[in-house]
Protein backbone atom coordinates (compact mmCIF):
# COMPACT_ATOMS: atom_id res chain seq x y z
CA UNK A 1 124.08 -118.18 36.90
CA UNK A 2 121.05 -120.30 35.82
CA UNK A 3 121.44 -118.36 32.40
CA UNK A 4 124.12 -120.07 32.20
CA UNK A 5 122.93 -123.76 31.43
CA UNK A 6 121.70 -122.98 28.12
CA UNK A 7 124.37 -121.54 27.01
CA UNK A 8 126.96 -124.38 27.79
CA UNK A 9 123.97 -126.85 26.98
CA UNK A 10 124.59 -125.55 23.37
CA UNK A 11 127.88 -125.63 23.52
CA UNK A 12 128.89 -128.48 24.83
CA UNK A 13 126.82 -130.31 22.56
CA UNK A 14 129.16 -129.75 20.10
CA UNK A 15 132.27 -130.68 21.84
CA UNK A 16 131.36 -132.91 24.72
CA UNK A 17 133.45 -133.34 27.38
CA UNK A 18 135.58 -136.61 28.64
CA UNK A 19 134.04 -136.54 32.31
CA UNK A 20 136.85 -136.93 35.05
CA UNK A 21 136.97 -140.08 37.19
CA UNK A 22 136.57 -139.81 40.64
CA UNK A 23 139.77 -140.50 42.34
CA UNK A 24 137.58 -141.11 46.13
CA UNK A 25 136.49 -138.49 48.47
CA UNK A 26 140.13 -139.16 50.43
CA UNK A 27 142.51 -139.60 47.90
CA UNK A 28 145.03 -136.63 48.11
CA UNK A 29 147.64 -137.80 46.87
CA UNK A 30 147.58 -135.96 43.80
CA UNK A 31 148.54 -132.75 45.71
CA UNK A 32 152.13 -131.58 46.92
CA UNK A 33 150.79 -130.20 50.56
CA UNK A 34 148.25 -132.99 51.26
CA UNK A 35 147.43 -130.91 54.65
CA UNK A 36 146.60 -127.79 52.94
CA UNK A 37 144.65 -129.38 49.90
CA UNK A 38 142.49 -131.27 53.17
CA UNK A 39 141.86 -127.96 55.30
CA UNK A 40 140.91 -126.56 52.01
CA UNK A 41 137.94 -129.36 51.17
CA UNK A 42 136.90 -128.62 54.53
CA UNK A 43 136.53 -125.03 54.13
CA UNK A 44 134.52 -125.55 50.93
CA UNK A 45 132.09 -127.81 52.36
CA UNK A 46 132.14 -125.96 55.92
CA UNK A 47 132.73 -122.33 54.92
CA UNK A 48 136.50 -120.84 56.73
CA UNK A 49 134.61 -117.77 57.65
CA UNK A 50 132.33 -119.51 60.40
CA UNK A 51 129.23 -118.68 58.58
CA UNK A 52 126.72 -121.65 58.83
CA UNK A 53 126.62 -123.71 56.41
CA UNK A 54 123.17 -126.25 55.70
CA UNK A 55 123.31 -129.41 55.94
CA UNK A 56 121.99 -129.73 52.23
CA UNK A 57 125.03 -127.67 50.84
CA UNK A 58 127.67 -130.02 53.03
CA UNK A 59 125.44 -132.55 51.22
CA UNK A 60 125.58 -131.33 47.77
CA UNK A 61 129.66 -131.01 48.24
CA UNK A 62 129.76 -134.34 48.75
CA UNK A 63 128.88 -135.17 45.43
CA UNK A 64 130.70 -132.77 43.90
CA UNK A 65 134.11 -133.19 45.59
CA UNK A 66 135.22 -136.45 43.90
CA UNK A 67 134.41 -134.49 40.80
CA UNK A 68 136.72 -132.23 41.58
CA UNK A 69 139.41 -134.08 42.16
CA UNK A 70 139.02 -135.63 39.58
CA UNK A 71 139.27 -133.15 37.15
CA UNK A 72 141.96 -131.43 39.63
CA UNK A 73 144.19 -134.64 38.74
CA UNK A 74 144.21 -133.80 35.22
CA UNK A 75 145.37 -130.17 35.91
CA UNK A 76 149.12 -129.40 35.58
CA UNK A 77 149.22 -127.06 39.24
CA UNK A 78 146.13 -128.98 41.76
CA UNK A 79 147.58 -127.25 44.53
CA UNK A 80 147.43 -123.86 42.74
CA UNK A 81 143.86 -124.69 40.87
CA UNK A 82 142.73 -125.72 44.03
CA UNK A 83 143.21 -122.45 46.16
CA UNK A 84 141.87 -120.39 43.00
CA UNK A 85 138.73 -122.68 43.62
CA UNK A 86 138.38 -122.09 47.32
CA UNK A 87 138.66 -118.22 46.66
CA UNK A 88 136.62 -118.28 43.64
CA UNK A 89 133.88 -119.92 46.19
CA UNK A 90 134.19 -117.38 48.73
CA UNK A 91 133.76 -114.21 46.46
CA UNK A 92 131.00 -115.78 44.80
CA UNK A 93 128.91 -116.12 47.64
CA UNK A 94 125.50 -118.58 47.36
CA UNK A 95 128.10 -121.51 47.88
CA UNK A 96 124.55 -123.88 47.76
CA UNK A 97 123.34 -122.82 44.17
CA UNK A 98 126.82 -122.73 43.02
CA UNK A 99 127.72 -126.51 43.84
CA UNK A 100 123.62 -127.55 42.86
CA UNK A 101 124.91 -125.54 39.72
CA UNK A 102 128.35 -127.18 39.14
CA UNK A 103 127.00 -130.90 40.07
CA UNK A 104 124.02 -129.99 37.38
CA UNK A 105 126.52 -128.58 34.81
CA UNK A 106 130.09 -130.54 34.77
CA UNK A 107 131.34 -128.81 31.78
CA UNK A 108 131.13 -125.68 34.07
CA UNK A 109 133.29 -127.33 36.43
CA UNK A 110 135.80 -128.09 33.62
CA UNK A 111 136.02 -125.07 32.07
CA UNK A 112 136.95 -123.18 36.24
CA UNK A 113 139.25 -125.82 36.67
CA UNK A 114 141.00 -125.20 33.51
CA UNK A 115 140.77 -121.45 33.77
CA UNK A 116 142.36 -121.74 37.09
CA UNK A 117 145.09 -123.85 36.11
CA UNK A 118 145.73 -122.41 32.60
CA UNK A 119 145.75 -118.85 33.28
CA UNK A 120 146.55 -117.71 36.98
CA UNK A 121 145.75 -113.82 35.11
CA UNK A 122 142.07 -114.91 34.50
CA UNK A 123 141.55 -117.08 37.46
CA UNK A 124 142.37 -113.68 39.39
CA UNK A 125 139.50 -111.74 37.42
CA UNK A 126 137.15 -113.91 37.97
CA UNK A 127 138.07 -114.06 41.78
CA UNK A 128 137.59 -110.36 41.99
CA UNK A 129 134.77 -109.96 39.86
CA UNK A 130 133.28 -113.32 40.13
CA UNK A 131 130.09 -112.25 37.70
CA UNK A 132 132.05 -111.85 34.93
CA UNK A 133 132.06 -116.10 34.62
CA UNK A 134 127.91 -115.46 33.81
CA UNK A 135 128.49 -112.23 31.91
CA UNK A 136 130.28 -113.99 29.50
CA UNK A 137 128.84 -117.40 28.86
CA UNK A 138 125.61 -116.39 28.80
CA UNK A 139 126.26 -113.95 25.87
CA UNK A 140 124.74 -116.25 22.57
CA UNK A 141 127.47 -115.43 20.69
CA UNK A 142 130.13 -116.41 23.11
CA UNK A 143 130.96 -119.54 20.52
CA UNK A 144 131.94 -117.16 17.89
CA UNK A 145 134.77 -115.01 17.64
CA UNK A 146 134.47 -110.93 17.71
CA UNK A 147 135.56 -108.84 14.40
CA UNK A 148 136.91 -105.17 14.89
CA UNK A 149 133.11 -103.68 13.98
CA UNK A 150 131.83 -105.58 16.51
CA UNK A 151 134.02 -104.82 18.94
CA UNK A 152 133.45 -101.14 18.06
CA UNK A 153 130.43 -101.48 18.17
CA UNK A 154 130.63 -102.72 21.89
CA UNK A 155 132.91 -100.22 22.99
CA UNK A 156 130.10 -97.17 21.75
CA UNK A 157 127.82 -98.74 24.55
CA UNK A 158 130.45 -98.83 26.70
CA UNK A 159 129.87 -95.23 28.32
CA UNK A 160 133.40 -94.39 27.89
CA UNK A 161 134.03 -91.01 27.00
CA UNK A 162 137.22 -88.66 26.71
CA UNK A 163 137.29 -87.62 30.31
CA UNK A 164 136.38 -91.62 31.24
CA UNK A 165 138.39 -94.14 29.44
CA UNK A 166 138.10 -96.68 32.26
CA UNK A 167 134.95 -98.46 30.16
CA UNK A 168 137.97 -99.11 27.52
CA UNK A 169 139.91 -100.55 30.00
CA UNK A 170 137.24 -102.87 31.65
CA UNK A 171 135.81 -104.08 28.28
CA UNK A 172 139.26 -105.13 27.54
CA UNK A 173 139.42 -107.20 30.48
CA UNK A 174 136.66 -108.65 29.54
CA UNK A 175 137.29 -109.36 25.96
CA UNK A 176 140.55 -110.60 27.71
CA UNK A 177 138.96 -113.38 29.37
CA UNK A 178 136.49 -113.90 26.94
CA UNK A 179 139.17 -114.88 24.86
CA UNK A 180 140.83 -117.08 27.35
CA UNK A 181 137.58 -119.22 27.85
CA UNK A 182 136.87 -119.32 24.48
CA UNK A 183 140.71 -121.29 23.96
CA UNK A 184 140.56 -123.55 26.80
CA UNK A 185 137.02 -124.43 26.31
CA UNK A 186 138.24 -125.79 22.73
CA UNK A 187 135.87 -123.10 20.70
CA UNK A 188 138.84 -121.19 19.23
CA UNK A 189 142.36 -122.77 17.68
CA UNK A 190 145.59 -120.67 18.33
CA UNK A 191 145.81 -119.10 15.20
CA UNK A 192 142.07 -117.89 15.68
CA UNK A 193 143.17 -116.64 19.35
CA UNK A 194 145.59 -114.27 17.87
CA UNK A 195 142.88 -112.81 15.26
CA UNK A 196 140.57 -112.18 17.97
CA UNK A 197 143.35 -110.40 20.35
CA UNK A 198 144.53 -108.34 17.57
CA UNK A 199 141.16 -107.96 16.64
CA UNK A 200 140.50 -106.41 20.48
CA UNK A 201 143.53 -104.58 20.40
CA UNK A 202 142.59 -102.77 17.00
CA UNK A 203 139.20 -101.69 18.05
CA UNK A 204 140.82 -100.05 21.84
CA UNK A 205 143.16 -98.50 20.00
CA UNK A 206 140.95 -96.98 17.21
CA UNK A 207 138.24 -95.78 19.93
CA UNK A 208 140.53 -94.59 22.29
CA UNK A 209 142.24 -92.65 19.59
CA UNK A 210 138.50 -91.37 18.17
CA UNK A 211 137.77 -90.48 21.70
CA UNK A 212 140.74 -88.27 22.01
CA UNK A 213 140.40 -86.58 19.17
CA UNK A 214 143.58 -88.08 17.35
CA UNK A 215 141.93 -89.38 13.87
CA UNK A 216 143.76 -87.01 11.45
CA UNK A 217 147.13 -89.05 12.51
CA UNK A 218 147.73 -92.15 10.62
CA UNK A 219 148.65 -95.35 12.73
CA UNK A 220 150.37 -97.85 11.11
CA UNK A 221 150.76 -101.33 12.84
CA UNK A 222 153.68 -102.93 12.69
CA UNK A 223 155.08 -106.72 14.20
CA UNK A 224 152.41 -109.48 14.93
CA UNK A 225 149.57 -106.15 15.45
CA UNK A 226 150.46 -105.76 11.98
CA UNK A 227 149.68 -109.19 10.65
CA UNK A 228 147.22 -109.63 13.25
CA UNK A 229 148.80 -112.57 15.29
CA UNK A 230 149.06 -110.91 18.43
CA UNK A 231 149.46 -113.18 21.59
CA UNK A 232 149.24 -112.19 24.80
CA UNK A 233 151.14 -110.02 26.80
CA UNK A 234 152.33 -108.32 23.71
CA UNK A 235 152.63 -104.51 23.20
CA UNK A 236 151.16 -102.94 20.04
CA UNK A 237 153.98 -102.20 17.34
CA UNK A 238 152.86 -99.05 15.90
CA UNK A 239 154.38 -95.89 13.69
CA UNK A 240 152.67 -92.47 13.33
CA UNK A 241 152.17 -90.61 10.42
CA UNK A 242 151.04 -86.87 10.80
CA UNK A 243 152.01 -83.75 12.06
CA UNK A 244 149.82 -84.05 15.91
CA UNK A 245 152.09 -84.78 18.26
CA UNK A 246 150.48 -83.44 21.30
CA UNK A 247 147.43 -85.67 20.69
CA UNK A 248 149.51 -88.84 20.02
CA UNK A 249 151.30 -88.55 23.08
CA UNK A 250 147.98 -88.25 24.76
CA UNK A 251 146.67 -91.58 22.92
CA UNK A 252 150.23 -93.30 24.20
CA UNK A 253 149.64 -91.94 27.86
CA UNK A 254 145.76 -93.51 27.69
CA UNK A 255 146.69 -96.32 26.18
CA UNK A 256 149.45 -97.65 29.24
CA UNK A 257 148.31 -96.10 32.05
CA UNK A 258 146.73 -97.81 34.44
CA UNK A 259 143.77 -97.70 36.78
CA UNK A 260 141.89 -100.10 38.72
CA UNK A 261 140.60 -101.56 35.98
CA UNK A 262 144.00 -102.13 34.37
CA UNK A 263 145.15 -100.54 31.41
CA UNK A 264 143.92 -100.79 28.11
CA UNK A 265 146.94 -101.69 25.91
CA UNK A 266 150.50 -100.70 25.75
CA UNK A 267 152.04 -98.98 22.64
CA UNK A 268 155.14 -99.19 21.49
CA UNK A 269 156.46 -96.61 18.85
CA UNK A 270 160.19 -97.03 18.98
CA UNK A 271 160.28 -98.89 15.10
CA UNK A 272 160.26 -94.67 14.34
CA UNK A 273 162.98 -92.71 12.61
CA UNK A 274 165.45 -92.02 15.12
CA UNK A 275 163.69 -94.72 17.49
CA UNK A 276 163.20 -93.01 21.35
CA UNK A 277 165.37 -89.99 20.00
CA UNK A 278 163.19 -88.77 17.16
CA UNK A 279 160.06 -87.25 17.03
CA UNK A 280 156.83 -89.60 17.93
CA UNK A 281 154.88 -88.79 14.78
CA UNK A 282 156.45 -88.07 11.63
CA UNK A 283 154.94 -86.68 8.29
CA UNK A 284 154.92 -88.73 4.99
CA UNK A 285 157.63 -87.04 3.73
CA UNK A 286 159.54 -87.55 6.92
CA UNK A 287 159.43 -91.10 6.25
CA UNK A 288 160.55 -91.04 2.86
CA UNK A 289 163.27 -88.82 2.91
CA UNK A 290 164.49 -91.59 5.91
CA UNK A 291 164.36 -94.37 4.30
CA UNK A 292 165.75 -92.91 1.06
CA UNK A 293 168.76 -91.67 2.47
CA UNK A 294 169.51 -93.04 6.06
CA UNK A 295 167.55 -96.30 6.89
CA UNK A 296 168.96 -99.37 8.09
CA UNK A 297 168.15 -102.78 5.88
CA UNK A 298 166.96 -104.14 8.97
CA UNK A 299 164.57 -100.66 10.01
CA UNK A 300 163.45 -101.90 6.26
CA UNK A 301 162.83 -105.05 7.00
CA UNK A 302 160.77 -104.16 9.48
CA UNK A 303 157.97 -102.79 7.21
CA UNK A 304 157.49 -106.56 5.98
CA UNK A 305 154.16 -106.74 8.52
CA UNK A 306 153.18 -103.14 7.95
CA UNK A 307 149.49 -102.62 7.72
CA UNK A 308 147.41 -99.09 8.01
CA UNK A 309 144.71 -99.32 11.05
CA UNK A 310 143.70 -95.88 10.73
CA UNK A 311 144.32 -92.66 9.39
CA UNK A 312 144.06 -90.45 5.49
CA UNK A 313 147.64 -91.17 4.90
CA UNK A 314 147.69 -94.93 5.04
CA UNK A 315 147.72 -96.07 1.46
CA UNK A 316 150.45 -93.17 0.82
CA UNK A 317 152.83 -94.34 3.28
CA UNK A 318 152.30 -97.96 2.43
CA UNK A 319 153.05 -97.62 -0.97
CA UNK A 320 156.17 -95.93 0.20
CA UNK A 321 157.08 -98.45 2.28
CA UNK A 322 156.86 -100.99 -0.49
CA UNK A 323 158.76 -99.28 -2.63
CA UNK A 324 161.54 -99.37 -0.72
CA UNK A 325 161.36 -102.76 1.26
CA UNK A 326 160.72 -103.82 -3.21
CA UNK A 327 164.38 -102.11 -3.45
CA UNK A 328 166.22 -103.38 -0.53
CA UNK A 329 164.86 -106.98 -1.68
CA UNK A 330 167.35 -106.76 -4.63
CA UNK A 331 170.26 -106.61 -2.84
CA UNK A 332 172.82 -109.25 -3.22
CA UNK A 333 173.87 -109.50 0.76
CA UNK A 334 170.30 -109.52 1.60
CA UNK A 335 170.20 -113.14 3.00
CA UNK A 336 173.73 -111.99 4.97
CA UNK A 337 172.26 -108.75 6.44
CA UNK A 338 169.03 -110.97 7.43
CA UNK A 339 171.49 -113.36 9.02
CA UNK A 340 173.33 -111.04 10.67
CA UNK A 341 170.25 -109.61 11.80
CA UNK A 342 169.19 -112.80 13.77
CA UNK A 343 172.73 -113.30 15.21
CA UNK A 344 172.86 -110.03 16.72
CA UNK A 345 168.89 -110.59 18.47
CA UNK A 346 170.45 -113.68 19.86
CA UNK A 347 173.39 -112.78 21.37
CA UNK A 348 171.48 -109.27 22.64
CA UNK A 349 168.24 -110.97 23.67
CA UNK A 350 169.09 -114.28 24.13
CA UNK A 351 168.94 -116.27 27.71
CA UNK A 352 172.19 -118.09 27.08
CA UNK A 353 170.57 -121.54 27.32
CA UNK A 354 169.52 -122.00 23.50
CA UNK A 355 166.75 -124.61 24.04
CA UNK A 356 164.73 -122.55 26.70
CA UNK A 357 164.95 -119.44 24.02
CA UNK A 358 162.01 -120.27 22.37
CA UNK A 359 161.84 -116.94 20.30
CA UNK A 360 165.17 -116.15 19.49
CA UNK A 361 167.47 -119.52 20.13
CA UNK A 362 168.41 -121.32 16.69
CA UNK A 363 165.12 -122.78 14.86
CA UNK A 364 162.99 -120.78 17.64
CA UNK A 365 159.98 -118.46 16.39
CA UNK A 366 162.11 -115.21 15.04
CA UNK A 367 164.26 -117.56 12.56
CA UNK A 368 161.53 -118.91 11.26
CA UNK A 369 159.62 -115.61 10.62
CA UNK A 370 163.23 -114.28 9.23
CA UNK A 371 163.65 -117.12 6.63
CA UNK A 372 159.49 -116.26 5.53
CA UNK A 373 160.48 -112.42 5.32
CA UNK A 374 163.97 -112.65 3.57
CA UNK A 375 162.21 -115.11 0.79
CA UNK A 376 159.41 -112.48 0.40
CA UNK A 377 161.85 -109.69 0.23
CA UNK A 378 163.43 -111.08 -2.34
CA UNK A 379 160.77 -112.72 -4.47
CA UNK A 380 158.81 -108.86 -4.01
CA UNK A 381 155.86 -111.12 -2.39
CA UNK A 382 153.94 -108.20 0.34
CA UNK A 383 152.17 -110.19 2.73
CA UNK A 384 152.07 -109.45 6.78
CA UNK A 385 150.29 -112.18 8.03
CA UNK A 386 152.94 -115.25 8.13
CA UNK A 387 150.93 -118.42 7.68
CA UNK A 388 149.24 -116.63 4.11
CA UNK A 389 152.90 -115.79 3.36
CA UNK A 390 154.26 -119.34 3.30
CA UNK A 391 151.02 -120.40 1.28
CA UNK A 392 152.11 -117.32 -1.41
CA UNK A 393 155.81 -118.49 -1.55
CA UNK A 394 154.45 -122.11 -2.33
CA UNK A 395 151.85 -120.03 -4.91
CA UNK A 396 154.87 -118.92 -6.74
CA UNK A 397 157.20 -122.15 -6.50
CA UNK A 398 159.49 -120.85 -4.04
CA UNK A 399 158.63 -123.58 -1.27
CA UNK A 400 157.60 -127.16 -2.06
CA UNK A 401 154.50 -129.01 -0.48
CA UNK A 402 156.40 -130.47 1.96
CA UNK A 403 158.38 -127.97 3.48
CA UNK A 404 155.03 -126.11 3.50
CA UNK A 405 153.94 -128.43 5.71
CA UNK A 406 156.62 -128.66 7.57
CA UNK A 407 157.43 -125.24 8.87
CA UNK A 408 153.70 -124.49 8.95
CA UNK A 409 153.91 -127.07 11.36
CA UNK A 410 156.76 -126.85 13.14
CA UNK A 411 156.41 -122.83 13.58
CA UNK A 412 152.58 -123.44 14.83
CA UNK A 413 154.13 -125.22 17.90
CA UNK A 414 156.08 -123.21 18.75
CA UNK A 415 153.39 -120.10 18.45
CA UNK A 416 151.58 -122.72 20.23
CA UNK A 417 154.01 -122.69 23.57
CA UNK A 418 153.98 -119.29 23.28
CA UNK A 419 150.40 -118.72 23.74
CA UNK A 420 150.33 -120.56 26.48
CA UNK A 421 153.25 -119.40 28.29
CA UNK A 422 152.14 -116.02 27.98
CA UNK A 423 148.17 -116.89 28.64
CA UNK A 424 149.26 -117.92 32.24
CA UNK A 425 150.28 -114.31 33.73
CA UNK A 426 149.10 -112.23 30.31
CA UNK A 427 152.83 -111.28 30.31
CA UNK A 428 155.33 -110.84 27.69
CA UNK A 429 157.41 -114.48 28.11
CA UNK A 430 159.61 -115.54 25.24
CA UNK A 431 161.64 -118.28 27.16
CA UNK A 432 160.68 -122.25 28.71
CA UNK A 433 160.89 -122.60 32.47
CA UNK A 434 164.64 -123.71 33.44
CA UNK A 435 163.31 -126.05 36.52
CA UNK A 436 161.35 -129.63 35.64
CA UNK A 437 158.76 -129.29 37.10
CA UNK A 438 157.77 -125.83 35.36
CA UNK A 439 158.67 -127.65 32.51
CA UNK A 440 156.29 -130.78 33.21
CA UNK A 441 153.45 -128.32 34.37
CA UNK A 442 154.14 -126.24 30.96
CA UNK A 443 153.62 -129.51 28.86
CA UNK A 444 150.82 -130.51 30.94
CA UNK A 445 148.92 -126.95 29.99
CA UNK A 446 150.10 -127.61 26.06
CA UNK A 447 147.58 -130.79 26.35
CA UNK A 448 150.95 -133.46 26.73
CA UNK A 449 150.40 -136.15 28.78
CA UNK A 450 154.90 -136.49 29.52
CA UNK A 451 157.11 -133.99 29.32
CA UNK A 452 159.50 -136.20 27.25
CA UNK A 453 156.96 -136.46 24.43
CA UNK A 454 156.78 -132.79 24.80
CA UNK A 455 160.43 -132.37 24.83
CA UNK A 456 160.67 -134.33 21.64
CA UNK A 457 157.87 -132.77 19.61
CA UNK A 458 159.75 -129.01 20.52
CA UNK A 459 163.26 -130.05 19.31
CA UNK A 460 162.10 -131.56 16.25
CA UNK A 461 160.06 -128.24 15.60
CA UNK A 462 163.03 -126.24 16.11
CA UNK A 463 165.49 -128.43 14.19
CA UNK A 464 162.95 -128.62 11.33
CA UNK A 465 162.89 -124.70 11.11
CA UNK A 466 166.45 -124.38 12.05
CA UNK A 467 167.26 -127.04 8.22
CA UNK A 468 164.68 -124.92 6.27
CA UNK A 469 166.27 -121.56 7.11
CA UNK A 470 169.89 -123.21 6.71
CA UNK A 471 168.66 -124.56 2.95
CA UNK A 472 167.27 -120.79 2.14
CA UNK A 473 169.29 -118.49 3.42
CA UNK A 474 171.83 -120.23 1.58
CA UNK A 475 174.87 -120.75 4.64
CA UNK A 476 177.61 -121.78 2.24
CA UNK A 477 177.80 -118.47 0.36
CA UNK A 478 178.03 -116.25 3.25
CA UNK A 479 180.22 -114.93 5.66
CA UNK A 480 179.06 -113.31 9.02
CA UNK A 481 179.83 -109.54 10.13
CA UNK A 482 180.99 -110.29 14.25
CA UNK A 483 180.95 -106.34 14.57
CA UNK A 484 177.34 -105.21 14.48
CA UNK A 485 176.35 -102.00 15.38
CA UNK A 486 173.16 -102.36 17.97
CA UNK A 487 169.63 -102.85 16.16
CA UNK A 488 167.94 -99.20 17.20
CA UNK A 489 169.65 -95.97 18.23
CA UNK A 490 169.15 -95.74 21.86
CA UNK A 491 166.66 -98.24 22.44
CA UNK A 492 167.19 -102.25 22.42
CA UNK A 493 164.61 -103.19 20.15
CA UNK A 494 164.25 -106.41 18.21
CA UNK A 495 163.08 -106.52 14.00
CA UNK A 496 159.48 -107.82 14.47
């Protein structure tokens, strides 16, 4: 770990760090079990295996414990950061250069607490594989983020082969938490977290595929992969262009299974002709003679965010795909289908308490990416990524500075909570926590001080996207369809 001083010597330089105040080597108060949170600070400095601990380690615990709790006040969950600690302690071993290394290096201390209490999926990683903390900071370029090439790059060192894909999977656990330290240490902004996780995705799925032989098949990404905004926990929207279906469903299989190391990334193909009842990969023509003669406006709509990742028929089928999303933007009920659209995800998808739905519930992250979408449609603006979108509607006069500004701002809080919701297990969560307390602890982890203020901030978000898409999508002119057919033939997927 020494390597390690450098490293956050440089960086903290550039973002120094508020130092926690010492709350006094007694004061428990902070945590909910105040008997736990005590037998724990006496296991740290006293080891709860029995081993012998010196008297210089009790002695450099000292100093560091009202440290601790300092910065364990700040965190959302103490009692939760606080066993993470403990464990982190044990697996790591060398509990006397640790704590020299912690008191010598505060920032360090930070950044586990933060880990711990941000992200119980990364605080678990590092428990089990407790060099992966030195691994990664030490690495010069850990300050800057990680392109596809480079991530390549990586993965050809990576030993992984076609009969061994677990290298994949363990250098996307690392990239993972890479990723994770990089946001909560302040050195990458939300919207840069989703290029970089995209970016990661991108580069498993393109060397898996080269691995396994699967590079005459076109992928085409599709949702948030497409306009690389990926969060986490999300599954890779993709469609398949070829004729190789064998090999595909090999890439699928590699791509979710998992081992000990995890699994590299899930894939989810069911945007295809058919969805789950047609055939995985489908040929150019295929696709064409679909969506000339039997696609849904909504399977078109779904193209908006298509983008070729790999594959000789890429440009082809793009241009196809424009050429009929171009088309579909012409038609007169467009706004009413797209409304429909979003009615039908909420009563399918939704939790039945609108403000928790952060995704689908009225002003939530969907309507907002709808109302984006729709105006490109019809205005024959092609643009996947969402925040370059908005700035080409305002290019070509169709949104004014301010409501620029606004939704810009009001959808990157809510992408915002999202990221973090999801950052805490790495799982796929699209709705607030219905108790308080979750709620308080959520806010807390968003950087709010009260949940109130928090509170506030998300309903004027919501209400702001909510009077933008009302304004658009023109309300007064329409009439909702209350007998939709479901959104995908046999599966229950939602438009990206």
């Amino acid at each position: 770990m020494r390597a390690v001083r450098p490293i956050f010597q440089r960086i903290i330089s550039k973002t120094p760090a508020t130092p926690a105040e010492p709350l006094g080597t007694s004061d428990l108060e902070i945590f909910s079990d105040q008997k736990r949170a005590a037998k724990a600070f006496t296991d740290l400095a006293q080891s709860a295996a029995g081993f012998h601990i010196a008297p210089r380690t009790r002695q450099i615990f000292g100093k560091l414990r009202p440290v601790l709790i300092g910065w364990l006040a700040k965190a959302a969950d103490p009692d939760a950061t606080l066993n993470q600690f403990v464990r982190f302690v044990e697996a790591y071993g060398l509990r006397s250069l640790f704590f020299e290394l912690l008191v010598a290096n505060p920032r360090l201390l930070e950044l586990l607490v933060k880990t711990f209490d941000g992200s119980r999926f990364a605080g678990e990683l590092l428990i089990r594989r407790p060099q992966l903390l030195e691994d990664i900071t030490r690495d010069p370029a850990f300050d800057q983020p990680r392109s596809v090439a480079e991530n390549l790059r990586r993965l050809d060192l990576s030993g992984a082969d076609a009969n061994n894909i677990d290298p994949i999977r363990a250098y996307r656990q690392r990239q993972l938490l890479r990723i994770i330290l990089r946001e909560i240490l302040g050195l990458a902004t939300p919207a840069a977290t989703f290029t970089e996780l995209s970016d990661v995705a991108e580069a498993c799925l393109l060397f898996t595929a080269r691995l396994l032989g699967n590079e005459q098949v076109t992928i085409i990404a599709l949702g948030k992969f497409g306009g690389r905004e990926l969060t986490y926990g999300a599954d890779l929207d993709v469609l398949f262009v070829g004729d190789d279906n064998r090999a595909t469903q090999k890439l699928m299989i590699a791509m979710a299974q998992p081992s000990a190391e995890g699994n590299i990334w899930a894939v989810d193909a069911r945007l295809r002709p058919e969805g789950e009842k047609g055939p995985l990969v489908c040929s150019v023509e295929t696709y064409q003679s679909y969506h000339e003669q039997r696609a849904q406006l909504w399977e078109i709509h779904a193209l908006s965010r298509a983008r070729p990742v790999s594959g000789p028929a890429g440009n082809r089928f793009i241009e196809i795909a424009q050429n009929y999303w171009r088309k579909a933007g012409q038609r007169p009920d467009l706004f009413v289908q797209i409304d429909n659209m979003l009615e039908r995800i909420r009563r399918e998808r939704g939790s039945g308490l609108d403000f928790l739905d952060l995704k689908t519930g009225r002003g939530g992250i969907i309507e907002a990416e709808f109302l984006v979408q729709a105006l490109q449609m019809r205005e024959n603006i092609w643009e996947q990524n969402l925040d370059r979108a908005i700035d080409r509607l305002h290019e070509h006069g169709h949104m004014t500075d301010s409501e620029v500004a606004k939704l810009k701002n009001a959808y990157a809080l809510l992408r915002h909570c999202e990221l973090v919701l999801r950052r805490y297990e790495n799982r796929g969560v699209s709705t607030l926590p219905n108790d308080r307390d979750d709620q308080r602890k959520f806010a807390v982890r968003l950087g709010y001080h009260e949940l109130d203020a928090f509170r506030r901030d998300y309903v004027n978000a919501r209400d702001t996207i909510h009077a933008l898409y009302e304004q658009h999508m023109e309300f007064r002119s329409k009439l909702r369809d209350s007998t939709l057919k479901p959104l995908k033939r046999g599966t229950n997927r939602e438009c990206p």
